[in-house]
N, C-alpha and C. Protein backbone atom coordinates (compact mmCIF):
# COMPACT_ATOMS: atom_id res chain seq x y z
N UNK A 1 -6.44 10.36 10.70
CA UNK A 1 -5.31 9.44 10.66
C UNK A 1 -5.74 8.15 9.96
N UNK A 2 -4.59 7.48 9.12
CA UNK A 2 -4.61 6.49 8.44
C UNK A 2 -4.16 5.15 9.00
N UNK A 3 -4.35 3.99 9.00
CA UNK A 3 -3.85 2.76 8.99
C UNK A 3 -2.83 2.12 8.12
N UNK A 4 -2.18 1.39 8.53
CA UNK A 4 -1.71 0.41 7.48
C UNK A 4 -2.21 -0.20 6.40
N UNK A 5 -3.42 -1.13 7.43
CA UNK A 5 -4.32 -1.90 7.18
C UNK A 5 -5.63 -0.84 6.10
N UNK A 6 -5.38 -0.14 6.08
CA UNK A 6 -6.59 1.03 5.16
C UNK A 6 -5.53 1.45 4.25
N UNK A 7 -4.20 1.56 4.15
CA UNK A 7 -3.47 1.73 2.90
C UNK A 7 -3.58 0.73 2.08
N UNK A 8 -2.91 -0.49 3.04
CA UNK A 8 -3.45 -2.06 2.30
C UNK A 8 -4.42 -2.45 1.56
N UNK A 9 -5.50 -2.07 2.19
CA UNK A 9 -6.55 -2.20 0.92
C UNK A 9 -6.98 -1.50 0.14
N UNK A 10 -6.40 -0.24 -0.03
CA UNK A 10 -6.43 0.19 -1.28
C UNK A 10 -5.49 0.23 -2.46
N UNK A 11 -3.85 0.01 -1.82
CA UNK A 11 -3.25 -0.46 -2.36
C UNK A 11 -3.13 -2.04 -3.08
N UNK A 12 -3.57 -3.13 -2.54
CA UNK A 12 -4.23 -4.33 -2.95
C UNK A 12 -4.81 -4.08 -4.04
N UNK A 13 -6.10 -3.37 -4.00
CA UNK A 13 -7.06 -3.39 -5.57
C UNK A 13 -6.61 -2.46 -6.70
N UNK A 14 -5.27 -2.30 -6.74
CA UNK A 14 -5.00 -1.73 -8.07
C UNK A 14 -4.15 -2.50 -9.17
N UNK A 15 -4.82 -2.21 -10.32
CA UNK A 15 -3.84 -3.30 -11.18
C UNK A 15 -2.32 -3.35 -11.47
N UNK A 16 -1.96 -4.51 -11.28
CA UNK A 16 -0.57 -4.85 -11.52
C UNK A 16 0.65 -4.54 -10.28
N UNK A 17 -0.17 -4.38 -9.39
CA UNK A 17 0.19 -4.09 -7.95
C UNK A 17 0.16 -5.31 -6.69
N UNK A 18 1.52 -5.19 -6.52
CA UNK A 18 1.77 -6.52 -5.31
C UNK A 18 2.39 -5.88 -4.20
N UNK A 19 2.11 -6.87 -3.02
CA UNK A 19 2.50 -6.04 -2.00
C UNK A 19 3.61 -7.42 -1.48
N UNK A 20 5.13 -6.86 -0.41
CA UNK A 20 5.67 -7.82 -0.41
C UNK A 20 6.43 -7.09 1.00
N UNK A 21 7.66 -8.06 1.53
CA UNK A 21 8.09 -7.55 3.07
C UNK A 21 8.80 -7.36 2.89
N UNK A 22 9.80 -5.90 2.70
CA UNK A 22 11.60 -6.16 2.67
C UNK A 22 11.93 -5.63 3.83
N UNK A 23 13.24 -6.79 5.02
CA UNK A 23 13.51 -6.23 5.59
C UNK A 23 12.63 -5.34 6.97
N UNK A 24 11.41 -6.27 6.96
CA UNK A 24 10.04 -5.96 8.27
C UNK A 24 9.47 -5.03 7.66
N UNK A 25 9.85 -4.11 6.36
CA UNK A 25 9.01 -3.12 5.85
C UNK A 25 8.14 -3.38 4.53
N UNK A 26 6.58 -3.08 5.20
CA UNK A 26 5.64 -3.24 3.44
C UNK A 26 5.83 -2.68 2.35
N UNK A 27 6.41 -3.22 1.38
CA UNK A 27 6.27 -2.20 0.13
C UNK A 27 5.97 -2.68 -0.95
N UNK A 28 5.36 -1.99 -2.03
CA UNK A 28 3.96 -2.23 -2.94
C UNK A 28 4.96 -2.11 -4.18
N UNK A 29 4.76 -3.10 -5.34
CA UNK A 29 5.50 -2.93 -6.48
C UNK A 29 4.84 -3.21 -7.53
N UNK A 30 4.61 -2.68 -8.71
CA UNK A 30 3.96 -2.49 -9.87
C UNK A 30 4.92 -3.90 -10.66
N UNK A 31 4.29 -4.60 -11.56
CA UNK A 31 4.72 -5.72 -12.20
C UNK A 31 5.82 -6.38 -11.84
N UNK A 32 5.72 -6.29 -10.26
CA UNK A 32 7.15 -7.38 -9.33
C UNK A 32 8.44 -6.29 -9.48
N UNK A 33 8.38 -5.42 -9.93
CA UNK A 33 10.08 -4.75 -9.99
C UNK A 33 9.73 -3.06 -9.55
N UNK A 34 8.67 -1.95 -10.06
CA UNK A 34 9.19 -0.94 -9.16
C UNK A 34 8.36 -0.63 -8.06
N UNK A 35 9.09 -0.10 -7.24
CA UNK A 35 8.47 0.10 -5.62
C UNK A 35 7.98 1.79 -6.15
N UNK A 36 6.35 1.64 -5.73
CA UNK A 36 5.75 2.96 -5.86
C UNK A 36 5.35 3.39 -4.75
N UNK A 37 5.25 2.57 -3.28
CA UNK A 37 4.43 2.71 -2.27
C UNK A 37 5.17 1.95 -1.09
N UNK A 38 5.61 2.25 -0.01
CA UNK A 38 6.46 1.76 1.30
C UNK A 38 5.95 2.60 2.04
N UNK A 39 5.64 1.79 3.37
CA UNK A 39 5.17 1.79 4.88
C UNK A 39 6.37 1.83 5.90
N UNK A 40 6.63 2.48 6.60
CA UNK A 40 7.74 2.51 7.20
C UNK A 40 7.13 1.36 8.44
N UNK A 41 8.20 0.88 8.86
CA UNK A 41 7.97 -0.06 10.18
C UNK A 41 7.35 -0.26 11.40
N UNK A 42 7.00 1.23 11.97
CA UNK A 42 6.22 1.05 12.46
C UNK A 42 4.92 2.02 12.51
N UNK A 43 4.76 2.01 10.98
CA UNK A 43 3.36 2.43 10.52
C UNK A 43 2.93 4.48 10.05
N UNK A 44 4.43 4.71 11.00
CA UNK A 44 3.73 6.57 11.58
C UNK A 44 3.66 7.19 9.48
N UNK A 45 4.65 6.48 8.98
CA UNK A 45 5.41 7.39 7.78
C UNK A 45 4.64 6.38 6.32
N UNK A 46 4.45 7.39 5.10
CA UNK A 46 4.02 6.39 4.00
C UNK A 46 4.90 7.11 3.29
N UNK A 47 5.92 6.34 2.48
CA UNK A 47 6.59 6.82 1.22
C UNK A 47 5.71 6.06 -0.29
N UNK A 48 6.32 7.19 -1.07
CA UNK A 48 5.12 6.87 -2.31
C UNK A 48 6.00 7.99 -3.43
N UNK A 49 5.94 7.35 -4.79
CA UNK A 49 6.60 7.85 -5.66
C UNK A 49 5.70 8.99 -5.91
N UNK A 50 6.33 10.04 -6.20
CA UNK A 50 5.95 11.34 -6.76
C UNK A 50 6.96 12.23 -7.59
N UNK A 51 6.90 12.67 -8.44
CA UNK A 51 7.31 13.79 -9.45
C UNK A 51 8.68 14.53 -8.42
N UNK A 52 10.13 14.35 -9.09
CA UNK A 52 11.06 15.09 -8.40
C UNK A 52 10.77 16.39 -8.67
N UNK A 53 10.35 16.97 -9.27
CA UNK A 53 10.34 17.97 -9.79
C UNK A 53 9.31 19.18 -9.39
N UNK A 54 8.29 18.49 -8.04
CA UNK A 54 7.51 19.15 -7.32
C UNK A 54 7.33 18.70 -6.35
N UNK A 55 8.48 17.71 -5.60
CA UNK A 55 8.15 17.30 -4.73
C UNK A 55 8.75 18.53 -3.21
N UNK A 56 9.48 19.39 -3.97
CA UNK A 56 9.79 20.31 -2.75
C UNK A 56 8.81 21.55 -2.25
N UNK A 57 8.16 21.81 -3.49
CA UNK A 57 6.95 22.69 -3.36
C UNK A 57 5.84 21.74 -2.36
N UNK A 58 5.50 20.88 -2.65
CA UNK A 58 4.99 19.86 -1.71
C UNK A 58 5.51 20.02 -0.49
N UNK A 59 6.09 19.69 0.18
CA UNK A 59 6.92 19.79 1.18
C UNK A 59 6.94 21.53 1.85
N UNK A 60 7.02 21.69 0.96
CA UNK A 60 7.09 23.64 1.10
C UNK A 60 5.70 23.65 1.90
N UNK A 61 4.54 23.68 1.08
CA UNK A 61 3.20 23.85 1.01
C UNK A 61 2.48 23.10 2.41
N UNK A 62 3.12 21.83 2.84
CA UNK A 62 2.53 21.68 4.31
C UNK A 62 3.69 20.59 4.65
N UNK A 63 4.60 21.58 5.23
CA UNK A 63 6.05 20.98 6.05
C UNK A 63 5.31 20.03 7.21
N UNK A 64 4.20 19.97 7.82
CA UNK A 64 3.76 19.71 8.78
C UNK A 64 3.13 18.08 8.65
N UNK A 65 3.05 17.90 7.02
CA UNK A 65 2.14 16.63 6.75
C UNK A 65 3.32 15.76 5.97
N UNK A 66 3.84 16.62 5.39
CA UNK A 66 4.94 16.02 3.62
C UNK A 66 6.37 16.08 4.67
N UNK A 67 7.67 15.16 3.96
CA UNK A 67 8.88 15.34 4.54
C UNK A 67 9.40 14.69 3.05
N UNK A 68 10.97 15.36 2.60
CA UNK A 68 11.77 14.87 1.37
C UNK A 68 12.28 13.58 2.13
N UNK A 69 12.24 12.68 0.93
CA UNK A 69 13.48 11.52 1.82
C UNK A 69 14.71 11.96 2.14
N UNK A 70 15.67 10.81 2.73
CA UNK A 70 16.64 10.87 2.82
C UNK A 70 17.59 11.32 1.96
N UNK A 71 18.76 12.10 2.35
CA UNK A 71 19.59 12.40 1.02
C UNK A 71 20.13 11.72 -0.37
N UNK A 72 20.62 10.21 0.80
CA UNK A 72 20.74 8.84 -0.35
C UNK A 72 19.87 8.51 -1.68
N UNK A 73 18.41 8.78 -0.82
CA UNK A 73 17.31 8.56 -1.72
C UNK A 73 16.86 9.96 -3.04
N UNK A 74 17.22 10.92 -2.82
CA UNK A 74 16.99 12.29 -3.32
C UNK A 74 16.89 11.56 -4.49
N UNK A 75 17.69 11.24 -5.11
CA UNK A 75 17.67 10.96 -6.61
C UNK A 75 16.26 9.98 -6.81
N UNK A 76 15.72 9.72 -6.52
CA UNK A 76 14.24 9.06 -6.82
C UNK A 76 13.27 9.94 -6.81
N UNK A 77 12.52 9.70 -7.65
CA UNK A 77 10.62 10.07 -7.52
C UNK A 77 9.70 9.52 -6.11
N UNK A 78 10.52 10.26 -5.18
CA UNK A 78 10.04 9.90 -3.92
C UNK A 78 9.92 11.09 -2.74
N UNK A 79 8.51 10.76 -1.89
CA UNK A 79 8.27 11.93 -0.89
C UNK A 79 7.81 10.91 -0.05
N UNK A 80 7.43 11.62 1.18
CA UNK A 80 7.08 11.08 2.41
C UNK A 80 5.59 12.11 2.99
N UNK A 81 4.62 10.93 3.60
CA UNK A 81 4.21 11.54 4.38
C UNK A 81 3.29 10.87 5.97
N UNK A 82 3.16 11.56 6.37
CA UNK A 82 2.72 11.49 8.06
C UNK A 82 1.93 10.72 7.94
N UNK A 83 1.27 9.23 8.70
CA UNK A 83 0.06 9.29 8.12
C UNK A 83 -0.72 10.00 9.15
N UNK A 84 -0.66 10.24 10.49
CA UNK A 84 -0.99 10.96 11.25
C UNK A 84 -1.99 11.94 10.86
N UNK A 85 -0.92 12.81 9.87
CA UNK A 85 -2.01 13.99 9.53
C UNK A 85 -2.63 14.08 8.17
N UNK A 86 -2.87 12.72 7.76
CA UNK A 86 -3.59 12.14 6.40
C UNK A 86 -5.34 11.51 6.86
N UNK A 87 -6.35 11.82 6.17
CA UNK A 87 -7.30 11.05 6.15
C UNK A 87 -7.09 10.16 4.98
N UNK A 88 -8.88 9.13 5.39
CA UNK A 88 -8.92 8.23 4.11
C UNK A 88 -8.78 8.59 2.68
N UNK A 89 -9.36 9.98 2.75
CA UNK A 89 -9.76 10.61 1.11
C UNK A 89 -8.18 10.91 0.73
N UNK A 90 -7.87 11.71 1.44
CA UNK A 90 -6.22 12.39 1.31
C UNK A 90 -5.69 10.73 0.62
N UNK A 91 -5.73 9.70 1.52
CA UNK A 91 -4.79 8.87 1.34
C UNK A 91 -4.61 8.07 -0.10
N UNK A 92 -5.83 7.44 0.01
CA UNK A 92 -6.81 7.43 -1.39
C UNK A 92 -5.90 8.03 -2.85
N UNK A 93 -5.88 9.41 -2.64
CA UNK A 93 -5.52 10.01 -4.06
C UNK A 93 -4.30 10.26 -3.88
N UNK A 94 -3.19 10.43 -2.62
CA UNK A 94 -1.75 9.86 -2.85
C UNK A 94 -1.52 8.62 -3.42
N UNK A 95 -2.50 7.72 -2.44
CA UNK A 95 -1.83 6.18 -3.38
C UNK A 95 -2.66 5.99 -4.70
N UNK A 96 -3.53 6.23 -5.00
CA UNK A 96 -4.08 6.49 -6.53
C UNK A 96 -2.92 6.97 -7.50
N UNK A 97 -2.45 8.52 -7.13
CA UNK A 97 -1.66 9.46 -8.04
C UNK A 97 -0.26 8.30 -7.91
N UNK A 98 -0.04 8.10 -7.12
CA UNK A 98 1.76 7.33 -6.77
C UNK A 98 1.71 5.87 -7.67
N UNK A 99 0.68 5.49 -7.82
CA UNK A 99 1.01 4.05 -8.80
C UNK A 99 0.43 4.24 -9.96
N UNK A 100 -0.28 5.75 -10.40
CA UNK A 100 -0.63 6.14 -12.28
C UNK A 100 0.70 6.61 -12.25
N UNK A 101 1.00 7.12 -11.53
CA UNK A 101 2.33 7.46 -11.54
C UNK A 101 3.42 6.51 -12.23
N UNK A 102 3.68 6.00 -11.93
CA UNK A 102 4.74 4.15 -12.12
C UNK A 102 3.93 3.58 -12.97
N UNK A 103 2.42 3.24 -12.87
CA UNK A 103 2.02 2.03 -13.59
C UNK A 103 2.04 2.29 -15.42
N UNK A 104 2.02 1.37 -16.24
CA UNK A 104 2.33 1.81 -17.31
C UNK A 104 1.09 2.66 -18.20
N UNK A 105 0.85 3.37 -18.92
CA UNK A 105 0.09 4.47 -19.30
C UNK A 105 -1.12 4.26 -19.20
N UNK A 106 -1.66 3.25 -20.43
CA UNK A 106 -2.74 2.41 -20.27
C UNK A 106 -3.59 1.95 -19.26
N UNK A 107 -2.57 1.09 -18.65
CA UNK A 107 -3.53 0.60 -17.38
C UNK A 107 -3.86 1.84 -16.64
N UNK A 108 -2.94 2.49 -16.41
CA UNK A 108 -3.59 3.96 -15.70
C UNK A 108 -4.62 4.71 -15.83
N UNK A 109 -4.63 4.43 -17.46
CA UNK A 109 -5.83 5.32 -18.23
C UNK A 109 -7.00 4.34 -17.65
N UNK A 110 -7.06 3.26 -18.24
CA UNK A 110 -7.96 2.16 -18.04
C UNK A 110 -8.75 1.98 -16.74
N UNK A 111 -7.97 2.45 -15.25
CA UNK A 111 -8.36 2.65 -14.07
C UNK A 111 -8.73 3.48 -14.18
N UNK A 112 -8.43 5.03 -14.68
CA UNK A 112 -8.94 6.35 -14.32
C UNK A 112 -10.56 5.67 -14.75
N UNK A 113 -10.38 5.71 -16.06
CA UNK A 113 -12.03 5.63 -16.67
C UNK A 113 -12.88 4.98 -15.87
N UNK A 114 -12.38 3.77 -15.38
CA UNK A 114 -13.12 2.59 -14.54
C UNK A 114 -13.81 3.03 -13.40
N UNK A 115 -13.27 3.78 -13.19
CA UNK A 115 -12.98 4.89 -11.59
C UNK A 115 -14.26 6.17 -11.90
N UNK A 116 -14.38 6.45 -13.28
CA UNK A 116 -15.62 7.58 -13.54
C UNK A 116 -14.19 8.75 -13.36
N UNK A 117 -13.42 8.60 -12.95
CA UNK A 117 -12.63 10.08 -12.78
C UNK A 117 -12.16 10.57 -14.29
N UNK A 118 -11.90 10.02 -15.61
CA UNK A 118 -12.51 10.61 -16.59
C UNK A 118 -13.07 9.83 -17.69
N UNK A 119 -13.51 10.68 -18.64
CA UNK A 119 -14.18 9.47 -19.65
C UNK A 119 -13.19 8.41 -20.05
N UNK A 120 -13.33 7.77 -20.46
CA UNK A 120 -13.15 6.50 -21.55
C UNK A 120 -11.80 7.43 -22.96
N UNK A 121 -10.93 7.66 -22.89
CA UNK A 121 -10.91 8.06 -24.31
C UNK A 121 -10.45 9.51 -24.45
N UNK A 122 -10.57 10.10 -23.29
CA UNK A 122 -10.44 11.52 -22.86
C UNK A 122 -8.67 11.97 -22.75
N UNK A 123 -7.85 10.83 -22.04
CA UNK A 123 -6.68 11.66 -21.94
C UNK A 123 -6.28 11.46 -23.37
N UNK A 124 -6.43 10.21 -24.30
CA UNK A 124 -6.07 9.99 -25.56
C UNK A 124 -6.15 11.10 -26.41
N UNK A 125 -7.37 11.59 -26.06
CA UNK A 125 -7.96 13.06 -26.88
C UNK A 125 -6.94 14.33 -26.91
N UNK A 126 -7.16 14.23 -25.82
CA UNK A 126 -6.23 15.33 -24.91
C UNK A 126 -4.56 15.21 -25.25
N UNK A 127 -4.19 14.16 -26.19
CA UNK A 127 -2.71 14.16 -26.20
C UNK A 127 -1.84 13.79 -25.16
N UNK A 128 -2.77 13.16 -23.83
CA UNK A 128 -2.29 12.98 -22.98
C UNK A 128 -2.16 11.48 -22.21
């Protein structure tokens, strides 16, 4: 199980990432405008942008950890999960993947490399 306070700081050290209160709830926004990362209120739930387009296979794959948002919300790049049944590592590479996700290409790239997770120059290569 995860913390708030252990999302917080990993969410904190990523670039171009602020964290702010809407409404008693934490949520994390890439250059002041999109929300990639929200804490539900009292801590149990982490929402975090992810790919509509696999977020039900997700959900499929461990109903027990993952939940779809709300119907309202469907139309977003958004999933949910427990933090209950999340460790640090798990948590780590949700909120890693959820703000390369949103953040703009570059800086993403620029962290991966920084990070050793790939070379310098590699997704460029890659067409990617």
């Amino acid at each position: 199980m995860v913390t708030v306070d252990e999302v917080r700081a990993v969410a904190s050290t990523l670039p171009r990432s602020s964290e702010g209160v809407v409404r008693g709830q934490v949520k994390f926004r890439i250059d002041g405008r999109i929300v990639w990362l929200a804490l539900s209120k009292d801590g149990s739930t982490m929402g975090f942008a992810f790919p509509k387009e696999l977020r039900q296979a997700l959900v499929d794959a461990e109903p027990e950890k993952f939940s779809l948002p709300r119907p309202s919300d469907l139309r977003y790049h958004w999933v949910h999960v427990r933090m209950a049944a999340i460790d640090a590592d798990e948590m780590r590479e949700l909120v890693e993947d959820a703000w390369a996700f949103c953040a703009p290409k570059q800086v993403a790239e620029e962290y991966a490399a920084a990070q050793g997770y790939v070379e310098s120059g590699t997704l460029e290569a890659e067409g990617g």
